[in-house]
N, C-alpha and C. Protein backbone atom coordinates (compact mmCIF):
# COMPACT_ATOMS: atom_id res chain seq x y z
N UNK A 1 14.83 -24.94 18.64
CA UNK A 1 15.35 -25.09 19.99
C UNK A 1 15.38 -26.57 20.34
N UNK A 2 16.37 -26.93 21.01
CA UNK A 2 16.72 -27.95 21.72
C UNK A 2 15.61 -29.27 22.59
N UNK A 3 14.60 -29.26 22.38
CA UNK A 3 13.68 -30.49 23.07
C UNK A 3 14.09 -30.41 23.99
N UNK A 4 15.46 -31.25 24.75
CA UNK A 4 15.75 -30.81 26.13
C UNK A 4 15.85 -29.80 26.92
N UNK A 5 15.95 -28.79 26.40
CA UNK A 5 15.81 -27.56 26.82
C UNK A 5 14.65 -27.07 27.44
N UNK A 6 13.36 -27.05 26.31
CA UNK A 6 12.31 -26.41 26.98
C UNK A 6 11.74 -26.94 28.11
N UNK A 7 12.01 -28.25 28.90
CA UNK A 7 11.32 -28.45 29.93
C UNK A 7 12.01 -27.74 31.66
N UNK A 8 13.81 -27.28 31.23
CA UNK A 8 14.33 -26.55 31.71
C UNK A 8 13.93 -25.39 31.85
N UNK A 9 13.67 -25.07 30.79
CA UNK A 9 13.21 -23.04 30.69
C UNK A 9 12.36 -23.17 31.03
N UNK A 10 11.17 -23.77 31.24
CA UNK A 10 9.89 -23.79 31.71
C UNK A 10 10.12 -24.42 33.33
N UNK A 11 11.08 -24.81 33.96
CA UNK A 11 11.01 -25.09 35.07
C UNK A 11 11.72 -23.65 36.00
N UNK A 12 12.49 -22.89 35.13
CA UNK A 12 13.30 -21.57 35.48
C UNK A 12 12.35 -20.60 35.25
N UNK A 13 11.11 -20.65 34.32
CA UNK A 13 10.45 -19.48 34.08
C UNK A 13 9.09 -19.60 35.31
N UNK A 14 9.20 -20.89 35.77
CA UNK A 14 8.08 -21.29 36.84
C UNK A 14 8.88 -21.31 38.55
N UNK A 15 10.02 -21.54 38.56
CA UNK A 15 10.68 -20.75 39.71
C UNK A 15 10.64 -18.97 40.24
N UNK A 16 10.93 -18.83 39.03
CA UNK A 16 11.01 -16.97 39.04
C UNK A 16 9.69 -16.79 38.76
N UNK A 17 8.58 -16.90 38.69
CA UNK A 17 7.10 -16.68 38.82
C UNK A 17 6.61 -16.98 40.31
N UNK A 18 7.73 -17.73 40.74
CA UNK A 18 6.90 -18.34 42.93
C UNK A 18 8.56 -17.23 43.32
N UNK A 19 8.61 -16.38 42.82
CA UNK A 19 10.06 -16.19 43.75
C UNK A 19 11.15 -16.85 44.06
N UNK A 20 11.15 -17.78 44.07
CA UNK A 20 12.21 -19.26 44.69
C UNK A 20 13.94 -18.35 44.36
N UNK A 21 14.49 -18.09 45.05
CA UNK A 21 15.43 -18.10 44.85
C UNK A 21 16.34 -16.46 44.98
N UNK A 22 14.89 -15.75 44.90
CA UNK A 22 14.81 -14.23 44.72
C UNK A 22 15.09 -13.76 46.05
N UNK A 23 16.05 -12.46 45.84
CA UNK A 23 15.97 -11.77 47.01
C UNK A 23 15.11 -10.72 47.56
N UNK A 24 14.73 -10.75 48.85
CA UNK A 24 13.79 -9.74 49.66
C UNK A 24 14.42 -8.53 49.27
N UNK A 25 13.86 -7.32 49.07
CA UNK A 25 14.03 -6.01 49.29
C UNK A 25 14.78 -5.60 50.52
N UNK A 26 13.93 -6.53 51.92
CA UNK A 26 15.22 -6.03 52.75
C UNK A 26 14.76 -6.95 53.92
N UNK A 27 15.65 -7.50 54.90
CA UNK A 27 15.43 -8.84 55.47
C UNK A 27 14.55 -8.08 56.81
N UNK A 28 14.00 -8.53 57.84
CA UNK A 28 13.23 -8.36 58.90
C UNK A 28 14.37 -7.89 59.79
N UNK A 29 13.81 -8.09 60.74
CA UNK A 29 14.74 -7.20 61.95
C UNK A 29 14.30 -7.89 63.37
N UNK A 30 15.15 -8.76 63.68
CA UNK A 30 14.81 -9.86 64.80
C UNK A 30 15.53 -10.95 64.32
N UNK A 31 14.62 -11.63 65.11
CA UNK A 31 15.15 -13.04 65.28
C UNK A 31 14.17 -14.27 65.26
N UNK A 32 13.95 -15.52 64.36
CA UNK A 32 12.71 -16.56 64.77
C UNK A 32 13.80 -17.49 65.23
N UNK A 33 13.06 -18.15 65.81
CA UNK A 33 13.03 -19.11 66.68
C UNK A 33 12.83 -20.32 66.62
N UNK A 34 13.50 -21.62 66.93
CA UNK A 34 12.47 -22.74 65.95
C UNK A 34 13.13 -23.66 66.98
N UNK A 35 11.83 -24.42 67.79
CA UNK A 35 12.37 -25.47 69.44
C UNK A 35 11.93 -26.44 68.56
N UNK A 36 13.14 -27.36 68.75
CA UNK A 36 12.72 -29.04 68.23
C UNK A 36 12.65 -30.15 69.47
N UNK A 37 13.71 -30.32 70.09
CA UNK A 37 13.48 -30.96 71.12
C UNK A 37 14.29 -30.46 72.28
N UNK A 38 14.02 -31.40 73.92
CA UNK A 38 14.58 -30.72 74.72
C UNK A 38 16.14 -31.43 74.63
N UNK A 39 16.41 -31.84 73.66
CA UNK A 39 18.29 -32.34 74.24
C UNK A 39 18.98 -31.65 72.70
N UNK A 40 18.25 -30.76 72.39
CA UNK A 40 19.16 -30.03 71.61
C UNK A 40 18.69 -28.56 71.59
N UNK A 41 20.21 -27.20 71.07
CA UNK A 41 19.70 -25.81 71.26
C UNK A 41 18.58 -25.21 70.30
N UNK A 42 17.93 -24.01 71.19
CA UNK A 42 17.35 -23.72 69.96
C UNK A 42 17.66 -23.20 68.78
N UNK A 43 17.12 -23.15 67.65
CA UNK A 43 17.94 -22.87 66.42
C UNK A 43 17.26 -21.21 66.14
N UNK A 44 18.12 -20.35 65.57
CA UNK A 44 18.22 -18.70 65.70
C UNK A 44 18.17 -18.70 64.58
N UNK A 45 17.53 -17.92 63.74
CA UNK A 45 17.64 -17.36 62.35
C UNK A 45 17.64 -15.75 62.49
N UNK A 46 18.60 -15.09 62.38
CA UNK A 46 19.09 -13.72 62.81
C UNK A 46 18.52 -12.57 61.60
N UNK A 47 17.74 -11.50 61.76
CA UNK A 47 17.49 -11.03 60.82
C UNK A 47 17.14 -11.69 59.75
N UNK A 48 16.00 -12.65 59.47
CA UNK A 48 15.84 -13.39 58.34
C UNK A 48 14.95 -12.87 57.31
N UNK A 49 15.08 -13.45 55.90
CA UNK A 49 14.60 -12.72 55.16
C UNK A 49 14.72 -14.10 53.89
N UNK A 50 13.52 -14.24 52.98
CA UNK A 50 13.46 -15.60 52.10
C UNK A 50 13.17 -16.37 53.01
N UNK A 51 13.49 -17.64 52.20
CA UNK A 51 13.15 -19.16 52.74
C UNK A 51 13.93 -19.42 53.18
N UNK A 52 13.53 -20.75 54.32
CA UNK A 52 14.35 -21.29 55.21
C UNK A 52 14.27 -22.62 55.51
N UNK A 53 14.39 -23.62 55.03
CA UNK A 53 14.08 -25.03 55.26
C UNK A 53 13.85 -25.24 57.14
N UNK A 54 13.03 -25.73 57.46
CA UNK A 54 13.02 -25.76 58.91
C UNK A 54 13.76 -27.69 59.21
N UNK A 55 14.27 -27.48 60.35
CA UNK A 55 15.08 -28.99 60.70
C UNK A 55 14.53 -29.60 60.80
N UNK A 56 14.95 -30.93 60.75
CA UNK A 56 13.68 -32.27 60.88
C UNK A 56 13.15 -32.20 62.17
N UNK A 57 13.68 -31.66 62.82
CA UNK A 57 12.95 -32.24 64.54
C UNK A 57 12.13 -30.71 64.60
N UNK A 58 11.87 -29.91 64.15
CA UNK A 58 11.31 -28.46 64.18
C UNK A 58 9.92 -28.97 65.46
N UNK A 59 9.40 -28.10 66.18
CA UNK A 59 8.30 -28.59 66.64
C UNK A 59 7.51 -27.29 66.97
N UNK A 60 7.92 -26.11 67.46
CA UNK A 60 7.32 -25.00 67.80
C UNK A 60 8.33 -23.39 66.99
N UNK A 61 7.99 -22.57 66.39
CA UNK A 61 8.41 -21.38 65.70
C UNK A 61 7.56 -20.44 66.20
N UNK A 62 8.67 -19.39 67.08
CA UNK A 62 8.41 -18.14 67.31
C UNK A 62 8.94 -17.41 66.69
N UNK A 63 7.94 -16.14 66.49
CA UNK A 63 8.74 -15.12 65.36
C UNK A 63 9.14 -13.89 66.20
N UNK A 64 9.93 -13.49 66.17
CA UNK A 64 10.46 -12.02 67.02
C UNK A 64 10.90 -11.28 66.64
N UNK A 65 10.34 -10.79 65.07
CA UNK A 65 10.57 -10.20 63.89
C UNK A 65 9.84 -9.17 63.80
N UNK A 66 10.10 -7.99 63.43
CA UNK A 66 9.29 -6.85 62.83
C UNK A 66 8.30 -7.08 62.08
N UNK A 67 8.64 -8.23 61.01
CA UNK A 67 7.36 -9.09 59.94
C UNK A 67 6.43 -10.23 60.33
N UNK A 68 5.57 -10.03 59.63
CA UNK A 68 4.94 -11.82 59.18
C UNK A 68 5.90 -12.77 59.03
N UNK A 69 5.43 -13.99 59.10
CA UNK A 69 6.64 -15.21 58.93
C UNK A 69 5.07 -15.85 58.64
N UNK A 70 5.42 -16.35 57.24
CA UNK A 70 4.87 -17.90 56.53
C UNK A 70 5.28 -18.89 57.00
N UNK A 71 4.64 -20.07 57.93
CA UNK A 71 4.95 -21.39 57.63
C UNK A 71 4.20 -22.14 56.69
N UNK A 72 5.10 -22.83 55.58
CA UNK A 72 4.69 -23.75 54.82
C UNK A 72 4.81 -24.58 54.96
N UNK A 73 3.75 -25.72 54.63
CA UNK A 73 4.26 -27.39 54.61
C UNK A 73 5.09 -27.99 53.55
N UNK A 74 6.07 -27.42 52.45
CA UNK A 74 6.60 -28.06 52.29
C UNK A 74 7.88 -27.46 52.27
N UNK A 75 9.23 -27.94 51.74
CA UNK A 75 10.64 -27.47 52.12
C UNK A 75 11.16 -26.12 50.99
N UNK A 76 10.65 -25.88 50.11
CA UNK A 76 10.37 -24.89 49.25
C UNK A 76 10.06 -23.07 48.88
N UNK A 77 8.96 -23.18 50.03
CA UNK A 77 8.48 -22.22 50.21
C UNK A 77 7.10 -21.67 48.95
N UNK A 78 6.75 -22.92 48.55
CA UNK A 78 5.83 -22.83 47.70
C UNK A 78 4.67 -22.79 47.95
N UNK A 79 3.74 -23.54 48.98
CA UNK A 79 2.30 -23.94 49.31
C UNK A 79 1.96 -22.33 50.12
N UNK A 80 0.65 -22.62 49.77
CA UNK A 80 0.38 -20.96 50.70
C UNK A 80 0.19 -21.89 52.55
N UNK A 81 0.73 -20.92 53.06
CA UNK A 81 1.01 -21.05 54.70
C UNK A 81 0.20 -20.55 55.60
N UNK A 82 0.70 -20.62 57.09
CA UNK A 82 0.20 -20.05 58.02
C UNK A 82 1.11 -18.71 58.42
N UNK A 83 0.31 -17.93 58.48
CA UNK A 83 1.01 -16.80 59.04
C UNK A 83 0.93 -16.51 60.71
N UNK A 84 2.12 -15.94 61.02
CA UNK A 84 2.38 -16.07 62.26
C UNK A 84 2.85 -14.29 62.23
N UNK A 85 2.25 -13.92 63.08
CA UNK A 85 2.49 -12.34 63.06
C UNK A 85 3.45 -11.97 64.36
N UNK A 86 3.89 -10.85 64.43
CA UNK A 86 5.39 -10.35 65.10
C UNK A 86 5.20 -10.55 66.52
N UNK A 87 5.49 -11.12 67.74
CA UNK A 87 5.84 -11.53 69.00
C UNK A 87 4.83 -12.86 69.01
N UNK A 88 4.48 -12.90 68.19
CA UNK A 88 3.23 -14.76 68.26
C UNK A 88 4.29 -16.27 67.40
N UNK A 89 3.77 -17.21 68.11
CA UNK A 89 4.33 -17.81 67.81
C UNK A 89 3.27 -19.41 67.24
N UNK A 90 3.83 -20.64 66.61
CA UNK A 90 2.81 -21.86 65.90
C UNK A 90 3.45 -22.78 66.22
N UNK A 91 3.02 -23.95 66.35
CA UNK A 91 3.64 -25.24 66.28
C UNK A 91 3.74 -25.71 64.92
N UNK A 92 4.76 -26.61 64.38
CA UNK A 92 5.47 -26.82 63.14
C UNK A 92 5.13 -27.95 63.23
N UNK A 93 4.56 -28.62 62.15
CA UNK A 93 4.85 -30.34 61.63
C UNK A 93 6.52 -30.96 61.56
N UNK A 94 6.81 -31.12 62.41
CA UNK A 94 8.38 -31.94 62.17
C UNK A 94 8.50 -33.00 61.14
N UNK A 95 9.63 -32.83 60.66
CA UNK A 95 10.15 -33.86 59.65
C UNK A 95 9.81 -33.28 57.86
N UNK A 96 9.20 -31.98 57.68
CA UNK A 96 9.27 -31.11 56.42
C UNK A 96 8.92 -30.14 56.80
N UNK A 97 8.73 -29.01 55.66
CA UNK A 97 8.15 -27.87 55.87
C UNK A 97 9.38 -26.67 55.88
N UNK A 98 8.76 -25.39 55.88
CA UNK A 98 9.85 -24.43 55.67
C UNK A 98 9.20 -23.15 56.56
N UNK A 99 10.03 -21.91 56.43
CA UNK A 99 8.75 -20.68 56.94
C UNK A 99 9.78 -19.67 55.54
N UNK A 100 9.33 -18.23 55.43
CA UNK A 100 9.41 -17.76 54.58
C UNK A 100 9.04 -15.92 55.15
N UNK A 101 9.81 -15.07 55.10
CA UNK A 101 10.15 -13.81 55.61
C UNK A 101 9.74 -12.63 54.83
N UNK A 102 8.89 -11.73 54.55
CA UNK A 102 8.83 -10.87 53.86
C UNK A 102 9.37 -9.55 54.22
């Protein structure tokens, strides 16, 4: 095999081991929420389900989802998170980070 190769297959066989990329069984049922600042709208993620990069200005995430919602600190959805359970809501580190839908 190819030398260049295996550091590929090993970066594809270590994606599909964290999920990255995989689809949910079946997305939530709601809506989160994510307030960044007051001179812009809030941002809606409709029925969400997977990862979601959160915007740079992110500052507060409510979940109004049937599910849990992971926030992670990084843009990925890799680090283990905070969980935020169904009508509760967290404040977000702005400028990285993601949340993640089961």
């Amino acid at each position: 095999m190819n030398r260049s190769r295996i550091p590929l297959l090993a970066l594809a066989a270590l994606l599909l081991a964290f999920g990255v990329g995989s689809v949910p069984a079946h997305a939530s049922t709601g809506e989160v929420h994510v307030f960044g600042t007051e001179l812009e709208p809030v941002t809606t993620y409709e029925n969400p389900g997977g990862c979601y990069k959160l915007p740079l200005s992110a500052h507060v995430l409510v979940n109004r989802t049937d599910s849990t919602v992971q926030v992670h600190g990084d843009p990925f959805c890799l680090t283990p998170g905070l969980t935020v359970a169904p009508g509760y809501g967290s404040h977000v580190a702005a400028g990285s980070g993601s949340f993640s839908v089961a």
